[in-house]
C-alpha atoms as a PDB file:
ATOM      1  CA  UNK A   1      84.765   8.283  61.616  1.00  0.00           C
ATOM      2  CA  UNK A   2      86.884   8.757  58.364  1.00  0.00           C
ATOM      3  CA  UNK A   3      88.031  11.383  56.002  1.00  0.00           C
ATOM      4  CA  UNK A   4      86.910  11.046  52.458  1.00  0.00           C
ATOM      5  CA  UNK A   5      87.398  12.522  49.225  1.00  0.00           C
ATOM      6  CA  UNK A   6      83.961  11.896  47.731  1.00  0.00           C
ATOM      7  CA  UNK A   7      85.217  12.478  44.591  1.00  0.00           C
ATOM      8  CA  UNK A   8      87.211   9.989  44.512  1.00  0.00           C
ATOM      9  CA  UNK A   9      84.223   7.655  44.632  1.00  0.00           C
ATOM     10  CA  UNK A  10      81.929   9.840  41.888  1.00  0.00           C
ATOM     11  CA  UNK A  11      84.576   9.024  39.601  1.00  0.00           C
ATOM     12  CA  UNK A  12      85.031   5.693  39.918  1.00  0.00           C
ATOM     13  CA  UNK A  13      81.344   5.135  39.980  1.00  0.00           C
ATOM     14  CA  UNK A  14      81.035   6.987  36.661  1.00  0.00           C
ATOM     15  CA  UNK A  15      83.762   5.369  34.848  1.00  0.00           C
ATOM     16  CA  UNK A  16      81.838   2.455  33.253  1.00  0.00           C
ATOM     17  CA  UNK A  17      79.194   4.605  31.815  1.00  0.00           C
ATOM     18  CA  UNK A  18      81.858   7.007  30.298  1.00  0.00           C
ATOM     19  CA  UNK A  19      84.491   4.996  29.319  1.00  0.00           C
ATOM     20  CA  UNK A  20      82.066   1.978  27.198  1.00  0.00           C
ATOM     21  CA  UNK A  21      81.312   4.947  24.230  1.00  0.00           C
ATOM     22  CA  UNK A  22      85.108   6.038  24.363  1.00  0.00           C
ATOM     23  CA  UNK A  23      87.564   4.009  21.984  1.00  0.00           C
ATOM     24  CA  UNK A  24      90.039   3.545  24.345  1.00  0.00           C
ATOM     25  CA  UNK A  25      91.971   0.510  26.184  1.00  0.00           C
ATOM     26  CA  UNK A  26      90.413  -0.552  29.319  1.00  0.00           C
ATOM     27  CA  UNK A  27      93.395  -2.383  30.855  1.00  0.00           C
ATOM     28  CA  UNK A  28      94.041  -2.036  34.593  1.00  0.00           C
ATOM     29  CA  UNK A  29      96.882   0.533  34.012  1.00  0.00           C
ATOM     30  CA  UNK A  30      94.898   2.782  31.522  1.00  0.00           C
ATOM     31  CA  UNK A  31      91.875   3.085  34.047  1.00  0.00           C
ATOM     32  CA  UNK A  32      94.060   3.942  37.018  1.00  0.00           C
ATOM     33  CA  UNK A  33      95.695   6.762  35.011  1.00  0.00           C
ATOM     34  CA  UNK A  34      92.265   8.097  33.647  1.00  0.00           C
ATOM     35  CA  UNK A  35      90.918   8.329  37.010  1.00  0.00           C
ATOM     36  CA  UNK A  36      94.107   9.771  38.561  1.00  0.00           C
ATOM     37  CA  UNK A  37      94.251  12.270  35.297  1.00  0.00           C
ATOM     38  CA  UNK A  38      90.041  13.306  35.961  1.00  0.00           C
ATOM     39  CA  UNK A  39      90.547  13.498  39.970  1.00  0.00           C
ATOM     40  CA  UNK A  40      93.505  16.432  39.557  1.00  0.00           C
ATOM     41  CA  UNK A  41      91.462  18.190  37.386  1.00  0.00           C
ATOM     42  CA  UNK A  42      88.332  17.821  39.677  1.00  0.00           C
ATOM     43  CA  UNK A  43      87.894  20.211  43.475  1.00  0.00           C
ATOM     44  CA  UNK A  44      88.216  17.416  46.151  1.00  0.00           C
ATOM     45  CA  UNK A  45      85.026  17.345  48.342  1.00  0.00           C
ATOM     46  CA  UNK A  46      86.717  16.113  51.634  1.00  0.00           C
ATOM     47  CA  UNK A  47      84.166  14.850  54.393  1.00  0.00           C
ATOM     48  CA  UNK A  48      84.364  13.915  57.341  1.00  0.00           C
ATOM     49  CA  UNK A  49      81.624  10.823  57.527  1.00  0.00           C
ATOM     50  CA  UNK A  50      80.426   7.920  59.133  1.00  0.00           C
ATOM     51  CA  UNK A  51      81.121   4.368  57.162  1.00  0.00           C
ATOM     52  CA  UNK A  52      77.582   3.324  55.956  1.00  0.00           C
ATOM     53  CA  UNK A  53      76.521   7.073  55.231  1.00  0.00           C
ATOM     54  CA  UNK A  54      79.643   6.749  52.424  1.00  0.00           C
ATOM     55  CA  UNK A  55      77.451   5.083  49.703  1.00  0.00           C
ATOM     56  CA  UNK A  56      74.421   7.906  50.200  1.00  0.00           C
ATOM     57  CA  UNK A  57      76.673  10.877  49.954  1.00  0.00           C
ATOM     58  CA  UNK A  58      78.627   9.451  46.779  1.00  0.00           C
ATOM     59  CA  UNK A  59      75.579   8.951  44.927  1.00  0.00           C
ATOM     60  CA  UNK A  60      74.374  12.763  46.151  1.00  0.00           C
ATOM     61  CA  UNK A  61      77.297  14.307  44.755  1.00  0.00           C
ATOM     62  CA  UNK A  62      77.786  12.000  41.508  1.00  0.00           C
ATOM     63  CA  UNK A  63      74.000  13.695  40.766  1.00  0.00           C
ATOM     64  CA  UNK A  64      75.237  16.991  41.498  1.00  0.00           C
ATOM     65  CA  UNK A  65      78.671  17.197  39.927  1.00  0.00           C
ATOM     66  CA  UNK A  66      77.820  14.479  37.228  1.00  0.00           C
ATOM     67  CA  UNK A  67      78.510  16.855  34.253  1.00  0.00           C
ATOM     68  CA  UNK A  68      82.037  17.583  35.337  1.00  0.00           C
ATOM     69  CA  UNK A  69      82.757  14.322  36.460  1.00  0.00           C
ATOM     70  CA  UNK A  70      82.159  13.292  32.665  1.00  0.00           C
ATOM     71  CA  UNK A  71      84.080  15.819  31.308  1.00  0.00           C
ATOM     72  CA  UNK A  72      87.202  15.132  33.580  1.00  0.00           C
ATOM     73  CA  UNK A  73      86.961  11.467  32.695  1.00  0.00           C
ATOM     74  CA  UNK A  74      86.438  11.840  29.044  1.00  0.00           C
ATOM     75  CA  UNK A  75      89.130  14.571  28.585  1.00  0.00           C
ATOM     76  CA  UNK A  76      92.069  11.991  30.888  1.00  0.00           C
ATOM     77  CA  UNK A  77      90.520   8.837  28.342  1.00  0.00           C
ATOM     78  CA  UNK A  78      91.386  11.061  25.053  1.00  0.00           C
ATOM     79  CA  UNK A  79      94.854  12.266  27.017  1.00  0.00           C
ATOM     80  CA  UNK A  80      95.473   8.376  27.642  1.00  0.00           C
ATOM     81  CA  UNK A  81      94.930   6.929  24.193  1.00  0.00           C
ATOM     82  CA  UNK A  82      97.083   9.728  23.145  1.00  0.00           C
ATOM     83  CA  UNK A  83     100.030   7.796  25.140  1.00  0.00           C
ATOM     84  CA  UNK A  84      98.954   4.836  26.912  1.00  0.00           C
ATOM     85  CA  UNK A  85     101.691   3.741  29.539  1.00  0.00           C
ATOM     86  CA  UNK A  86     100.706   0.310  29.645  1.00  0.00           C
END
Protein backbone atom coordinates (compact mmCIF):
# COMPACT_ATOMS: atom_id res chain seq x y z
CA UNK A 1 0.00 0.00 0.00
CA UNK A 2 1.06 3.72 -0.54
CA UNK A 3 0.10 7.18 0.41
CA UNK A 4 -0.86 9.47 -2.38
CA UNK A 5 -1.69 12.90 -3.01
CA UNK A 6 -4.10 12.44 -5.92
CA UNK A 7 -3.76 15.75 -6.73
CA UNK A 8 -0.66 15.65 -7.49
CA UNK A 9 -1.51 13.36 -10.40
CA UNK A 10 -4.89 15.53 -11.60
CA UNK A 11 -2.53 18.16 -12.20
CA UNK A 12 -0.07 16.75 -14.03
CA UNK A 13 -2.57 14.94 -16.12
CA UNK A 14 -4.26 18.27 -16.93
CA UNK A 15 -1.29 20.23 -17.75
CA UNK A 16 -1.10 19.55 -21.53
CA UNK A 17 -4.62 20.49 -22.17
CA UNK A 18 -4.19 23.80 -20.17
CA UNK A 19 -0.97 24.89 -20.82
CA UNK A 20 -1.15 24.39 -25.21
CA UNK A 21 -3.85 27.69 -25.28
CA UNK A 22 -1.58 29.60 -22.67
CA UNK A 23 1.39 31.75 -24.22
CA UNK A 24 3.80 30.67 -22.01
CA UNK A 25 7.36 28.75 -22.06
CA UNK A 26 7.09 25.12 -21.72
CA UNK A 27 10.68 24.37 -20.65
CA UNK A 28 11.29 21.74 -17.97
CA UNK A 29 11.83 24.43 -15.24
CA UNK A 30 8.67 26.54 -16.10
CA UNK A 31 6.36 23.34 -15.89
CA UNK A 32 7.78 22.17 -12.57
CA UNK A 33 7.10 25.63 -11.06
CA UNK A 34 3.49 25.85 -12.58
CA UNK A 35 2.59 22.64 -11.14
CA UNK A 36 4.30 23.28 -7.77
CA UNK A 37 2.56 27.01 -7.90
CA UNK A 38 -1.29 25.13 -8.83
CA UNK A 39 -0.67 22.15 -6.17
CA UNK A 40 -0.25 24.90 -3.04
CA UNK A 41 -3.12 26.53 -4.08
CA UNK A 42 -5.12 23.21 -4.50
CA UNK A 43 -6.62 20.89 -0.93
CA UNK A 44 -4.39 17.72 -1.11
CA UNK A 45 -6.62 14.58 -1.42
CA UNK A 46 -4.26 12.10 0.44
CA UNK A 47 -5.20 8.28 -0.03
CA UNK A 48 -4.21 5.58 1.13
CA UNK A 49 -4.38 3.05 -2.14
CA UNK A 50 -3.35 0.07 -3.72
CA UNK A 51 -0.76 0.54 -6.90
CA UNK A 52 -2.96 -0.38 -9.97
CA UNK A 53 -6.19 1.28 -8.38
CA UNK A 54 -3.81 4.74 -8.72
CA UNK A 55 -4.71 5.38 -12.43
CA UNK A 56 -8.78 4.84 -11.70
CA UNK A 57 -8.91 7.18 -8.79
CA UNK A 58 -6.78 10.01 -10.63
CA UNK A 59 -9.00 10.05 -13.47
CA UNK A 60 -12.21 10.08 -10.80
CA UNK A 61 -11.03 13.06 -9.18
CA UNK A 62 -9.49 14.98 -12.34
CA UNK A 63 -13.55 14.69 -13.43
CA UNK A 64 -14.59 15.93 -10.23
CA UNK A 65 -12.19 18.73 -9.36
CA UNK A 66 -11.39 19.48 -13.12
CA UNK A 67 -12.60 23.15 -12.91
CA UNK A 68 -10.23 24.03 -10.13
CA UNK A 69 -7.53 22.10 -11.32
CA UNK A 70 -7.68 24.53 -14.47
CA UNK A 71 -7.89 27.45 -12.65
CA UNK A 72 -4.84 26.62 -10.32
CA UNK A 73 -2.81 25.77 -13.39
CA UNK A 74 -3.77 28.68 -15.48
CA UNK A 75 -3.43 31.27 -12.64
CA UNK A 76 0.66 29.58 -11.65
CA UNK A 77 1.21 29.74 -15.95
CA UNK A 78 0.21 33.68 -15.94
CA UNK A 79 2.31 34.01 -12.36
CA UNK A 80 5.28 32.19 -14.31
CA UNK A 81 5.46 34.19 -17.51
CA UNK A 82 5.29 37.07 -15.22
CA UNK A 83 8.96 35.89 -13.97
CA UNK A 84 10.13 32.81 -15.44
CA UNK A 85 13.17 31.37 -13.37
CA UNK A 86 14.56 29.49 -16.07
Amino acid sequence: MQLKNYMEDAVEQMMDRVLKDIDVCKCERCRMDIKALALNNLPPKYVVTEEGELYVKTNELVRQFEVDIIKAITMAAMKVKENPRH
